[in-house]
Protein backbone atom coordinates (compact mmCIF):
# COMPACT_ATOMS: atom_id res chain seq x y z
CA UNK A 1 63.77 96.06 186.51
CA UNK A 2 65.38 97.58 183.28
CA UNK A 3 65.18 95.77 179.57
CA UNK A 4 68.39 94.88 178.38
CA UNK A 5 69.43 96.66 175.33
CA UNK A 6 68.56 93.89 172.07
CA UNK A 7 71.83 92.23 170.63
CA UNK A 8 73.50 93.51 167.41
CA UNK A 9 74.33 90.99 165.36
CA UNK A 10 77.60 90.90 163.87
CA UNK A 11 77.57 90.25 159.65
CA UNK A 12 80.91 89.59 158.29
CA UNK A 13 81.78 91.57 154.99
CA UNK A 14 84.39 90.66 152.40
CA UNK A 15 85.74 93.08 149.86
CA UNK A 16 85.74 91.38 146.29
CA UNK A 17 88.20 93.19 143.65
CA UNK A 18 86.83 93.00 140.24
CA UNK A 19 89.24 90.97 137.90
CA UNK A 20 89.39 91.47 134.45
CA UNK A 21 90.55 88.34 133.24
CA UNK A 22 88.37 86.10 131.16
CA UNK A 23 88.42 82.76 133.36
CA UNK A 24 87.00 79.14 130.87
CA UNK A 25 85.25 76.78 132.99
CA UNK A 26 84.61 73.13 131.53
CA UNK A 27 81.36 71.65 133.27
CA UNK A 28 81.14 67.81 133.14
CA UNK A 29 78.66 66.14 133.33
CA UNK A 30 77.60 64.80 136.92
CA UNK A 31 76.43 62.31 137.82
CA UNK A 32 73.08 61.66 139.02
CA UNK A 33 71.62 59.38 141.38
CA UNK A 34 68.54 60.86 142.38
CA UNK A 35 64.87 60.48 142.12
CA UNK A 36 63.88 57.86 138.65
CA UNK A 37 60.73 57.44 137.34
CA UNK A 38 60.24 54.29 136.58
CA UNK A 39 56.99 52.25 134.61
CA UNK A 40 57.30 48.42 136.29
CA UNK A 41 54.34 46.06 135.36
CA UNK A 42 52.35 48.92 134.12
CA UNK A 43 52.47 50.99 137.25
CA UNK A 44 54.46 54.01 137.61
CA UNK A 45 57.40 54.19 140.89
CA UNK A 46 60.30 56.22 141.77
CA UNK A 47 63.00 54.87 142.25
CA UNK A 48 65.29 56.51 144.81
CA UNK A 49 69.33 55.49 143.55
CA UNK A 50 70.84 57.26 145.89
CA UNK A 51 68.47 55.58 148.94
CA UNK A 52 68.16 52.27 146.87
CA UNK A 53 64.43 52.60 147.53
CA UNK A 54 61.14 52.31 145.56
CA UNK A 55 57.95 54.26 146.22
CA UNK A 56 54.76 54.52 144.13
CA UNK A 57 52.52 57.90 145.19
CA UNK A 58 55.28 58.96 148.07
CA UNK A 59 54.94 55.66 150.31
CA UNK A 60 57.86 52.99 150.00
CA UNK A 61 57.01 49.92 148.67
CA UNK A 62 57.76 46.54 150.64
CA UNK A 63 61.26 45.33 150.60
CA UNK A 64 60.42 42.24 148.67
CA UNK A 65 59.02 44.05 145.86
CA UNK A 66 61.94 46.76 146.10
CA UNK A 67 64.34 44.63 145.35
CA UNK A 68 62.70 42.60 141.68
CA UNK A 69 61.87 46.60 140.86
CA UNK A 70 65.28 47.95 140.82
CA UNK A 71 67.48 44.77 139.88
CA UNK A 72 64.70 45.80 136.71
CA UNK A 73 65.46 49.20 136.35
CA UNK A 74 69.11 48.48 136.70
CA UNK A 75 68.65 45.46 133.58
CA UNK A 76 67.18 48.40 131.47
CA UNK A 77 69.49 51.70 132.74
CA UNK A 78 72.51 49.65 132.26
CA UNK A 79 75.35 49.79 135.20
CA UNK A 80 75.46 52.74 137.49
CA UNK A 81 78.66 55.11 136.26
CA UNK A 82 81.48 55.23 138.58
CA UNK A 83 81.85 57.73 141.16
């Protein structure tokens, strides 16, 4: 019994034409909702805004203790900026 012959694969190429023109691009700001580092009671979390959670040395933190560290965080931050 014979080997089939390995498969070719197939990469898809796209000719770019080099433009000349001189193209401005404005960057706002985004906005961020990631990881937060965050000092509560003398004891350093991160606070995860996108997840709404709270860990302190990568392991969440209990749900009731969650909650009194980010309505915190949130008191200090100020309120989240609109999407």
């Amino acid at each position: 019994m014979t080997k089939a012959a390995p498969r070719k694969s197939k990469v898809a190429t796209k000719k770019v034409s080099a433009s000349r023109k001189k193209v401005d691009i404005q960057v706002q700001p985004a906005v961020q909702f990631g990881m937060v580092n965050f000092s509560y009671q003398k004891i350093d979390y991160q606070i995860d805004l996108d997840k709404s959670k709270v860990y302190r040395r990568f392991i969440e933190v209990e749900k009731s203790k969650q909650g009194s560290i980010i309505s915190a965080y949130r008191s200090v931050a100020g309120p989240r900026p609109a999407l």
